[in-house]
Protein backbone atom coordinates (compact mmCIF):
# COMPACT_ATOMS: atom_id res chain seq x y z
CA UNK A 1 0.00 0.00 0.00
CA UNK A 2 1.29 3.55 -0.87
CA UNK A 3 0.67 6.06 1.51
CA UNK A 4 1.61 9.74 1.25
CA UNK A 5 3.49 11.49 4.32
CA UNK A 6 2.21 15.21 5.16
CA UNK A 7 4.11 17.39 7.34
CA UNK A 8 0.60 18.94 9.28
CA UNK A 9 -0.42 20.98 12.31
CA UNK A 10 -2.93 18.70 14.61
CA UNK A 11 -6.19 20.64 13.47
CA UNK A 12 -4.80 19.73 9.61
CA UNK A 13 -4.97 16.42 11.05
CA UNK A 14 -8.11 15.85 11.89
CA UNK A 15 -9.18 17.54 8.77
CA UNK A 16 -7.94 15.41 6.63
CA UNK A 17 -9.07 12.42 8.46
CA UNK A 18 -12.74 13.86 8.35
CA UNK A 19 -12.65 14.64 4.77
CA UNK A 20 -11.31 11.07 4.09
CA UNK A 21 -14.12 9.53 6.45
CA UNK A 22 -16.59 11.56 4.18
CA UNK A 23 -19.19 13.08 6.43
CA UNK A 24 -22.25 14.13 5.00
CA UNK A 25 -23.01 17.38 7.12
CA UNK A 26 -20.55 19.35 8.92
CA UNK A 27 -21.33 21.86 11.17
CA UNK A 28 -19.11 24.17 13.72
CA UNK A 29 -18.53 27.29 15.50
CA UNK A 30 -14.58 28.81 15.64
CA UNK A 31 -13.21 28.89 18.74
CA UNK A 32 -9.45 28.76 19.70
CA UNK A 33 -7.58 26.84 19.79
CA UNK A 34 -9.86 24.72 17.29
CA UNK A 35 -10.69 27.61 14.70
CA UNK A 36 -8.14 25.95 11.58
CA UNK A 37 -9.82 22.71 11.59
CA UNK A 38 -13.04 24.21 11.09
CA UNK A 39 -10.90 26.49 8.57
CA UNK A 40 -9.33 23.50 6.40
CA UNK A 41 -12.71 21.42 6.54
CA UNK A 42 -14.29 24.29 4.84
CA UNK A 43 -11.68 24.37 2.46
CA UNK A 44 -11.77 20.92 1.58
CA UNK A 45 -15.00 21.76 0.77
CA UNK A 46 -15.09 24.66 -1.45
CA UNK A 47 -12.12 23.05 -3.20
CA UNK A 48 -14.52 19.88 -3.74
CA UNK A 49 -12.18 17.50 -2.56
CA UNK A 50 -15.25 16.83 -0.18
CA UNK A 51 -18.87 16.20 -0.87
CA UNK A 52 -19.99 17.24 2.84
CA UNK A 53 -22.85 20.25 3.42
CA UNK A 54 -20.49 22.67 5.88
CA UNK A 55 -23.26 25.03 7.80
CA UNK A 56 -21.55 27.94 9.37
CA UNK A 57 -23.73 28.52 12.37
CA UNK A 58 -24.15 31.15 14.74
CA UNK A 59 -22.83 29.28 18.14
CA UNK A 60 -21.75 25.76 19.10
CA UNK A 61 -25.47 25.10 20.78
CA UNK A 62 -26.87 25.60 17.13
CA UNK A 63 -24.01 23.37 15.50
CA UNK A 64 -24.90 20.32 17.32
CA UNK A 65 -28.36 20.73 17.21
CA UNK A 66 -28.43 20.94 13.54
CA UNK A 67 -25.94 17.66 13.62
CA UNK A 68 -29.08 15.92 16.07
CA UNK A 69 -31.08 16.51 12.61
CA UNK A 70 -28.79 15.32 10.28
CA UNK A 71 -28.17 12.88 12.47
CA UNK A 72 -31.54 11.21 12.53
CA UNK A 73 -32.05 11.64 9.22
CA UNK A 74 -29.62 9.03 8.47
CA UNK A 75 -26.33 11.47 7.60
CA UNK A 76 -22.55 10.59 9.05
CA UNK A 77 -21.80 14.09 10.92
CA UNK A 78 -18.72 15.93 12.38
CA UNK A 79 -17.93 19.14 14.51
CA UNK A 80 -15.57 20.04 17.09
CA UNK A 81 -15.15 22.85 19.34
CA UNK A 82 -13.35 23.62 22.48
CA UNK A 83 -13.50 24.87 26.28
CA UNK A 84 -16.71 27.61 26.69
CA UNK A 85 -18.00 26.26 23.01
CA UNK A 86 -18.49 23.43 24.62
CA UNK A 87 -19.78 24.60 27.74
CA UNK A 88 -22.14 26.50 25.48
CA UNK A 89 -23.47 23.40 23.74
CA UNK A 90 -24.09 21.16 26.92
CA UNK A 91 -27.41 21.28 26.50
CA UNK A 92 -27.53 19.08 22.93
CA UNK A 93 -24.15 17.46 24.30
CA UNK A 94 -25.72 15.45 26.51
CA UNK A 95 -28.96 15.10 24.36
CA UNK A 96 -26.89 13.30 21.56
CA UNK A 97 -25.96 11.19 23.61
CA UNK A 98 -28.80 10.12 25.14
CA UNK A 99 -30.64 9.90 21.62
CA UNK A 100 -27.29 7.00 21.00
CA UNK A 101 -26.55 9.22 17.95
CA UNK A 102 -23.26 8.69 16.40
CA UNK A 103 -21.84 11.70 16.07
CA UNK A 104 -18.19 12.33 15.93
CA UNK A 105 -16.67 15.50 17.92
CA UNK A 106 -12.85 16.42 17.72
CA UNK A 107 -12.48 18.35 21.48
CA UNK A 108 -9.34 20.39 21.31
CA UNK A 109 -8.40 20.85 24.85
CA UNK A 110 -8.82 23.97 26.34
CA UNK A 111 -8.71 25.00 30.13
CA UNK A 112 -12.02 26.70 31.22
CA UNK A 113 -12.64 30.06 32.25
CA UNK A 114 -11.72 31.82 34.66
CA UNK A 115 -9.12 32.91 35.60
CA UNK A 116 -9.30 34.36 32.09
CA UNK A 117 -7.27 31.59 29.56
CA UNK A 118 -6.98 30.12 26.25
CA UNK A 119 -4.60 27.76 26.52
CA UNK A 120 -4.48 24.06 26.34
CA UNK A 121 -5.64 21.65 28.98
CA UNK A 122 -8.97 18.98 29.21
CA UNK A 123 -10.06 19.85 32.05
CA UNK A 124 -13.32 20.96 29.37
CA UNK A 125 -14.00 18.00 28.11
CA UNK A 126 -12.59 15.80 31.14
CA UNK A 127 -15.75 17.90 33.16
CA UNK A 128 -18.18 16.27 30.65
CA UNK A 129 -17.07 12.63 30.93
CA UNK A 130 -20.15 11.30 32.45
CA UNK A 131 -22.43 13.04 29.41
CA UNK A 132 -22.72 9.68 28.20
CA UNK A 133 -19.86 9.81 25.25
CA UNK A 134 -17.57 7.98 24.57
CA UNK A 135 -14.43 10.23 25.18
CA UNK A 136 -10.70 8.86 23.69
CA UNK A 137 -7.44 10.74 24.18
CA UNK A 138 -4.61 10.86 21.88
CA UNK A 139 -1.14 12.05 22.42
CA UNK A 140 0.26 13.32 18.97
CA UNK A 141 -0.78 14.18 15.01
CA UNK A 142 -0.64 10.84 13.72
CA UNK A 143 -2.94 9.60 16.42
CA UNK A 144 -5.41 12.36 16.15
CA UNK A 145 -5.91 11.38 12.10
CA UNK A 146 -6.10 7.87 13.15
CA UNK A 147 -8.29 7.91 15.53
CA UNK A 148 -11.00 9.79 14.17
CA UNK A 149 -11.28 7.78 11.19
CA UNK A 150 -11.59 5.21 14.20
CA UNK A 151 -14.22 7.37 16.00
CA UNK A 152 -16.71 6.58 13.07
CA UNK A 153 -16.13 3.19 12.83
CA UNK A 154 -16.61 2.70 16.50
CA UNK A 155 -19.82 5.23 17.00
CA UNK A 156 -21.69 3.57 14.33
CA UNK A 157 -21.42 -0.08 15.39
CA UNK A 158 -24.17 -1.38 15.49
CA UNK A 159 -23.32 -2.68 19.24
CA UNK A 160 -22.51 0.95 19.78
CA UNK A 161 -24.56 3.64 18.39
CA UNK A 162 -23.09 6.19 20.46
CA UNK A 163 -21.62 9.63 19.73
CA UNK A 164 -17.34 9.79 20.46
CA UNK A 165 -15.04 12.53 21.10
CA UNK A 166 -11.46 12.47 20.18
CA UNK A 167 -10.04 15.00 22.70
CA UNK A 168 -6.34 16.26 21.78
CA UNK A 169 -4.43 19.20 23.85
CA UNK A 170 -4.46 22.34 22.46
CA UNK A 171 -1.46 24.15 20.79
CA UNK A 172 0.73 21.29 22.07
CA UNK A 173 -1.04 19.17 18.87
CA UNK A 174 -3.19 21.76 17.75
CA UNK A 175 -0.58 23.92 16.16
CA UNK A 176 2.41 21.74 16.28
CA UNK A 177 3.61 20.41 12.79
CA UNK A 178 4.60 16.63 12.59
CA UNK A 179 4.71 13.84 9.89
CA UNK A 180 2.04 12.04 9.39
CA UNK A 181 1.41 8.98 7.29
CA UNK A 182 -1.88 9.14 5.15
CA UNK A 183 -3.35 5.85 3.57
CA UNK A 184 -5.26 6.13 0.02
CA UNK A 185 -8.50 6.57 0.12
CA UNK A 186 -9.51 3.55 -1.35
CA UNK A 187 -8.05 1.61 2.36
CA UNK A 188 -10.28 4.05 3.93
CA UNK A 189 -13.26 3.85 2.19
CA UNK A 190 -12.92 -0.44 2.73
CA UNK A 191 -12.56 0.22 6.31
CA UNK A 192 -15.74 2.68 6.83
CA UNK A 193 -19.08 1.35 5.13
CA UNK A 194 -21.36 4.19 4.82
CA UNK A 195 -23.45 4.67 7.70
CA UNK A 196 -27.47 4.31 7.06
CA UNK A 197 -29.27 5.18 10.53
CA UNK A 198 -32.30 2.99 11.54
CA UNK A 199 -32.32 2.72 15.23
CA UNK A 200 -33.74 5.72 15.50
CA UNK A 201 -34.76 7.98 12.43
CA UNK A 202 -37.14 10.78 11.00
CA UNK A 203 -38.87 9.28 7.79
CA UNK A 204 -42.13 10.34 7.02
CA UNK A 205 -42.65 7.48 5.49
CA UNK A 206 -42.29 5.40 8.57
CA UNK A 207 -43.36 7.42 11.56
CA UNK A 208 -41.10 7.08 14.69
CA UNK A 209 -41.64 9.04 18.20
CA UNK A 210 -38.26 11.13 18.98
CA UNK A 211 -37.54 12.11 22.34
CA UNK A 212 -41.34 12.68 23.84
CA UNK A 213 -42.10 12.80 27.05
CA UNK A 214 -40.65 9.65 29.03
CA UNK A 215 -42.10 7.91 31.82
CA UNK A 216 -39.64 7.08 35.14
CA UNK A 217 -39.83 3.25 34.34
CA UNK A 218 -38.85 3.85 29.98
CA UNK A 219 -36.03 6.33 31.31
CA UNK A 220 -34.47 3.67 33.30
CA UNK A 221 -34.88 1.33 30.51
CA UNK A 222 -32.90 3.96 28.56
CA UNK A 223 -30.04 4.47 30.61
CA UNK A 224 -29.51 0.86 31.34
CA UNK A 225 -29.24 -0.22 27.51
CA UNK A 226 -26.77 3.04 27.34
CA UNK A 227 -24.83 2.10 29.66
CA UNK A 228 -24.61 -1.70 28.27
CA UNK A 229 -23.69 0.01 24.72
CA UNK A 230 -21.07 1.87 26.28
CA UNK A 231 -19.59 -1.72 27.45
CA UNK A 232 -19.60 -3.27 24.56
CA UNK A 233 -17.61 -0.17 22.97
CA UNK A 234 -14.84 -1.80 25.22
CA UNK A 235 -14.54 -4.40 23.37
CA UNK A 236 -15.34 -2.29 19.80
CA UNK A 237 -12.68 0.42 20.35
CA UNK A 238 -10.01 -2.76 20.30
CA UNK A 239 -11.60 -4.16 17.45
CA UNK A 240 -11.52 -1.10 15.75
CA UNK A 241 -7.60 -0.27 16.62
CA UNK A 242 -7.03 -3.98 15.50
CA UNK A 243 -8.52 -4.22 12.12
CA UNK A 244 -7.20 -0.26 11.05
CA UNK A 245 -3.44 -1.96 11.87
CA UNK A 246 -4.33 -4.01 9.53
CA UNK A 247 -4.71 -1.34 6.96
CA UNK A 248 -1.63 0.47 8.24
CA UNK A 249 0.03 -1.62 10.45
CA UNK A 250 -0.13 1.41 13.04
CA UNK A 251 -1.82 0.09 16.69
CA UNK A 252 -2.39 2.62 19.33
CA UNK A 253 -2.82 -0.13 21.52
CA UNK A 254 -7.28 0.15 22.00
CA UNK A 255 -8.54 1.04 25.47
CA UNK A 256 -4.73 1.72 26.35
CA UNK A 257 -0.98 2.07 25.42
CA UNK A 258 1.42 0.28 27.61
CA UNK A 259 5.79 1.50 26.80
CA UNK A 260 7.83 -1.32 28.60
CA UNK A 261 5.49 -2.53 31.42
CA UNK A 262 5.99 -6.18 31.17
CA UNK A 263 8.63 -6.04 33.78
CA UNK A 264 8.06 -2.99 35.42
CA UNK A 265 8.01 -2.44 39.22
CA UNK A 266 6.71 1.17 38.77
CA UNK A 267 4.57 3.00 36.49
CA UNK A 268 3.63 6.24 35.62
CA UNK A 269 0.28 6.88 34.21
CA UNK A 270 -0.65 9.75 31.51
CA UNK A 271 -3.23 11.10 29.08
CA UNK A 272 -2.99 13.02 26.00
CA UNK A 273 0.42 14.54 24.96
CA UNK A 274 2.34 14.67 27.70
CA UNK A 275 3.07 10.89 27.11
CA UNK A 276 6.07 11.69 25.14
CA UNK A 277 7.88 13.50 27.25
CA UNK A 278 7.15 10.66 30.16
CA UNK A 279 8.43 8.45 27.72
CA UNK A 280 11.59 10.22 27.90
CA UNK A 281 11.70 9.77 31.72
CA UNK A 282 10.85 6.16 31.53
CA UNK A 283 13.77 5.29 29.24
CA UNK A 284 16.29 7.17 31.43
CA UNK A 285 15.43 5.25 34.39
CA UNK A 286 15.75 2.22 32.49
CA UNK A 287 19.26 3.58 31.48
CA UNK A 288 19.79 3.82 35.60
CA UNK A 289 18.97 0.41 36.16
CA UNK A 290 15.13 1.42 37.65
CA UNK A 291 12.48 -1.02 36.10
CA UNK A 292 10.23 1.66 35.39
CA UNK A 293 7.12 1.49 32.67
CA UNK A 294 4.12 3.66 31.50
CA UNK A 295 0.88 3.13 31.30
CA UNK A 296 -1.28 5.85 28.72
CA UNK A 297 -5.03 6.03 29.00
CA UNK A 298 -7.04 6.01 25.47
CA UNK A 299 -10.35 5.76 26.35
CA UNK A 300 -11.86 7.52 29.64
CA UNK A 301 -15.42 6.43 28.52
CA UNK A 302 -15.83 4.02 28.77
CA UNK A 303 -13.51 3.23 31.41
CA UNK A 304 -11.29 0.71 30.60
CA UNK A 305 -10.65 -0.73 34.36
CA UNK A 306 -10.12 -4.48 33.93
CA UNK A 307 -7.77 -3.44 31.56
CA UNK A 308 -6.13 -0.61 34.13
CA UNK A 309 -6.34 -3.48 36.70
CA UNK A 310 -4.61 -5.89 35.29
CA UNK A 311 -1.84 -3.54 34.03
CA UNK A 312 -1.23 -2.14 37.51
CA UNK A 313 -2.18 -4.88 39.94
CA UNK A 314 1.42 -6.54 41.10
CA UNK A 315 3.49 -3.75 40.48
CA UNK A 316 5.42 -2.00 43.53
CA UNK A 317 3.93 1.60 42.83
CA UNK A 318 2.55 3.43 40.69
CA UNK A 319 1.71 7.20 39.60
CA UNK A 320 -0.66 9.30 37.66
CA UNK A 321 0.07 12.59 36.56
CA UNK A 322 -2.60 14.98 35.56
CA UNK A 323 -3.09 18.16 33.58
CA UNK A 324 -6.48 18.79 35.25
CA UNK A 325 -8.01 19.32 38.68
CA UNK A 326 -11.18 16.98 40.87
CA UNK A 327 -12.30 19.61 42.33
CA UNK A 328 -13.37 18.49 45.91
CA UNK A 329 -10.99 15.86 45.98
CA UNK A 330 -7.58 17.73 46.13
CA UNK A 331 -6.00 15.26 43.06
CA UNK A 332 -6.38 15.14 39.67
CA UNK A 333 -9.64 13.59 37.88
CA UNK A 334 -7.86 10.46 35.95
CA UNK A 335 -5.84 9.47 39.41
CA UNK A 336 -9.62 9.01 40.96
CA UNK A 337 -10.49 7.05 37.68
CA UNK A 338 -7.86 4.98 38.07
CA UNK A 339 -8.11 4.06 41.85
CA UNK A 340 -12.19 3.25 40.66
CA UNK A 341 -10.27 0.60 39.23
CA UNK A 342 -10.40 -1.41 41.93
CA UNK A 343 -6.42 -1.16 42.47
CA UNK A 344 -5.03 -2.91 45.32
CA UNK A 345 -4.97 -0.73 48.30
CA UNK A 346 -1.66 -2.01 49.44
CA UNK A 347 0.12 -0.37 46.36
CA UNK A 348 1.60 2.66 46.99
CA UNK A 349 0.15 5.46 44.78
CA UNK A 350 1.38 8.57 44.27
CA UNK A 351 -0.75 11.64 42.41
CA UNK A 352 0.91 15.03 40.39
CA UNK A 353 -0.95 18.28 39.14
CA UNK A 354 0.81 20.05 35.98
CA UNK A 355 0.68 21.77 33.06
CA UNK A 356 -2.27 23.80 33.94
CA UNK A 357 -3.04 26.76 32.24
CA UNK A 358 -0.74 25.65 29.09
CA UNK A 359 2.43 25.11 31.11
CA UNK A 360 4.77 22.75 29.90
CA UNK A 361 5.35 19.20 32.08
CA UNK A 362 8.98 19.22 31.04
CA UNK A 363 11.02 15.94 31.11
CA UNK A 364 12.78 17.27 34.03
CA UNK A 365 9.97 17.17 35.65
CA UNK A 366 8.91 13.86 34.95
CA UNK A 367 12.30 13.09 36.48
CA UNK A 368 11.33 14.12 39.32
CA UNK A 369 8.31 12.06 39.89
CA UNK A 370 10.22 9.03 38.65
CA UNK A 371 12.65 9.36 41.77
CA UNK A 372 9.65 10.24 43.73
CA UNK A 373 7.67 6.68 42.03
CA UNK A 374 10.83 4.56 42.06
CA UNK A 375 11.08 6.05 46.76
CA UNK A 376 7.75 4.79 46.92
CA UNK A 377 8.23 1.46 44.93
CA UNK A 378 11.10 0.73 47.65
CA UNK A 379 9.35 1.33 50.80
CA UNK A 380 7.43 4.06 50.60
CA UNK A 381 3.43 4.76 50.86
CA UNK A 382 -0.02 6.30 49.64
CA UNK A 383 0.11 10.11 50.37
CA UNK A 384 -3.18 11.24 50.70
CA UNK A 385 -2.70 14.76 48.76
CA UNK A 386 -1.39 15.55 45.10
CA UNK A 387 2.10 17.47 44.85
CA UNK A 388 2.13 20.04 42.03
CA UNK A 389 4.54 20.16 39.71
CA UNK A 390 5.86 23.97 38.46
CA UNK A 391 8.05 25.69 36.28
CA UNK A 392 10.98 26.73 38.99
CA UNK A 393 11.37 29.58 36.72
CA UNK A 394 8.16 30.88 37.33
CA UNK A 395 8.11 29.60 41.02
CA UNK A 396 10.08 29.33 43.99
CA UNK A 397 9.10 25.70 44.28
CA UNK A 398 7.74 22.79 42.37
C-alpha cells in the first residue's frame, strides 16, 4: 500500500481524516484553539475534494443541534469545538448522547474560564465525561488522524450507536507540525461502510416518536441499555484499533498504550500529549537500572478498568500525573479514575498536578516524579494529597 506522508499541524490532522471519512453534514462554531480545523474542513469543501454540506452557524449550541437533525435523518456528521463552546453546547451534548446518535466531535483541549485563559488543557472535556460519550485521548498528530477515522467506525457499530469525542491538547497538537502517514483513500473507504441510521430515524414514510415525554420506568430502561452500549464499545474500540493496523500496520494499543510494562516495578500513568515527554523519563530510568514502565489512558469512557487493573495490579507503585483538577478531591480527575479501578490498596500510589493553564510538564519534571515513584516502589506509601509540579522559573518551588 502507498501512503503519502504530510508534514501537518494537529487541526490539519483531523481535517484530513474527516474529509477522508466523508461526512455528510458538517457543522461548527470557531473557537481557539480549534478555529483551523473548522478552517481546512471548509476548504476541503469549497475546493470539492469533499462532498460534505459545511453550515456555518451562529454558536456551538446551534451546530450540534443541527448535527441531532442530520443525524436522525440518516447522515454521518462531524464538529468540534473547544473549552466555553463546549460549555455553550451542553445542553444538545448530553442530548446526543442520550438519543445514541453517532456523532463524531474532535475536542481540542482547552482550560475553562476563569481565571481568564486560552490555553491548552482537558479539564473541558474531562468535566463532561459522564455526558454519556464515549471520550478517547490521543497524544500526537498521527494519532489524532487515526483515531477519528476510528471514531466513526466505532460510533456507528451497530453494538454501539453512540456519539465519540477524540479529545487532543491544544497548541501542544493543535498547532504543532509533525509527519504524518496518510493511507489512500480507497483503504479508507474499505474500512468505513457508509453509515445508514435505523435505530432511531425521521422518515415520514415510517413514523417514529423522537424524544417525547418519558415515563420514570422507559427512562431507566434507557439508561440501562446506554450504559450496556457503552460496554460493549470496550470491546469495539479494540476491534476497531485492531482491524485499522491491519490497513496500516499502526496500533495505538485500543482502550490503552502500555511503553515497557511487562517487567516494570513502577509506572507512571498519563493522558494526551504529555506521554512523550514521560516516555523520555521512563527510558532514562531504564538507562539507571530502575524497572520503570508507563501506562497511557485512550479511552476515559468508557472506562477501561479491567484493563487498568490488570496492568497495575502486582506492580510495587505506581503514579498518575494529571493536567487537570477533581475539584473536591484535592488530586487530579484520571488518578480518581484509576483508583475506581479497583487497584489494590496495598500499592503505593502517588498523584501530580501540571501543566495547567498551558504550562509545559517538562522531562525534568517527569524526572522528578520518577525518583519520587521509584522512593515509593522501595518502601514508601499512599500520600493522601497531590504534589504540584511547576516551572521553577516561574516559582520558587515545584
Amino acid at each position: 500500500m502507498t501512503v503519502n506522508v504530510e508534514v501537518v499541524t494537529g487541526n490539519e490532522a483531523a481535517a484530513l481524516a474527516v474529509k477522508m471519512s466523508r461526512p455528510d453534514v458538517i457543522a461548527a462554531y470557531p473557537i481557539t484553539p480549534q478555529s483551523s480545523l473548522v478552517e481546512h474542513l471548509g476548504q476541503h469543501v469549497a475546493d470539492g475534494q469533499l462532498d460534505a454540506t459545511m453550515s456555518e452557524v451562529e454558536s456551538e449550541h446551534s451546530a450540534m443541534s443541527i448535527l441531532q437533525g442530520a443525524s436522525l435523518s440518516g447522515g454521518r456528521t462531524f464538529t468540534a469545538t473547544s473549552s466555553q463552546g463546549l460549555a455553550l453546547m451542553y445542553e444538545p451534548y448530553f442530548r446526543t448522547s442520550t438519543l445514541r446518535l453517532p456523532i463524531v466531535m474532535a475536542i481540542v483541549n482547552r482550560e475553562m474560564i476563569s481565571p481568564q485563559t486560552v490555553w491548552g488543557g482537558p479539564q473541558d472535556s474531562l468535566s463532561l465525561r459522564d455526558s454519556g460519550w464515549i471520550q478517547i485521548y490521543v497524544e500526537n498528530n498521527q494519532e489524532i488522524f487515526d483515531t477519528i477515522i476510528q471514531a466513526f467506525r466505532v460510533a456507528e457499530d451497530q453494538d454501539v450507536l453512540l456519539p465519540v469525542n477524540v479529545c487532543y491538547d491544544g497548541f501542544y497538537l493543535s498547532h504543532l507540525t509533525e509527519p504524518i502517514e496518510v493511507p489512500p483513500a480507497s483503504a479508507v473507504d474499505g474500512y468505513l461502510t457508509p453509515y445508514k441510521g435505523e435505530h432511531i430515524r425521521l422518515d415520514p414514510d415510517d413514523v417514529m416518536s423522537v424524544d417525547p415525554l418519558t415515563p420514570g420506568h422507559m427512562l431507566m430502561e434507557y439508561r440501562r441499555r446506554h450504559l450496556e452500549a457503552q460496554t460493549r464499545a470496550l470491546d469495539v474500540i479494540e476491534t476497531a484499533d485492531t482491524e485499522y493496523q491491519k490497513i496500516t500496520g499502526r496500533s495505538w494499543g485500543g482502550l490503552t498504550y502500555g511503553y515497557r510494562l511487562e517487567d516494570a516495578r513502577a509506572v507512571l500513568v498519563t493522558l494526551g500529549s504529555m506521554t512523550g515527554a514521560a516516555r523520555v523519563a521512563v527510558d532514562r530510568a531504564r538507562a539507571e537500572g530502575r524497572a520503570v514502565g508507563l501506562l497511557k489512558i485512550r479511552s476515559l469512557r468508557p472506562f477501561p478498568k479491567q484493563r487498568v487493573r490488570e496492568q497495575l495490579s502486582g506492580r510495587d507503585a505506581f503514579c498518575v500525573v494529571d493536567r487537570n483538577v477533581s475539584f473536591g478531591w484535592d488530586s487530579g480527575i484520571v488518578y480518581r479514575e484509576v483508583l475506581g479501578a479497583g487497584i489494590d490498596g496495598s500499592i503505593p500510589s502517588l498523584n501530580f498536578i501540571g501543566g495547567l493553564g498551558g504550562e509545559d510538564i517538562t522531562v525534568s519534571m517527569f524526572d522528578y516524579v520518577v525518583d519520587e515513584l521509584w522512593a515509593a516502589a522501595n518502601g514508601g506509601t499512599t500520600r493522601d494529597s497531590c504534589e504540584w509540579l511547576c516551572n521553577p522559573q516561574r516559582s520558587g518551588d515545584r
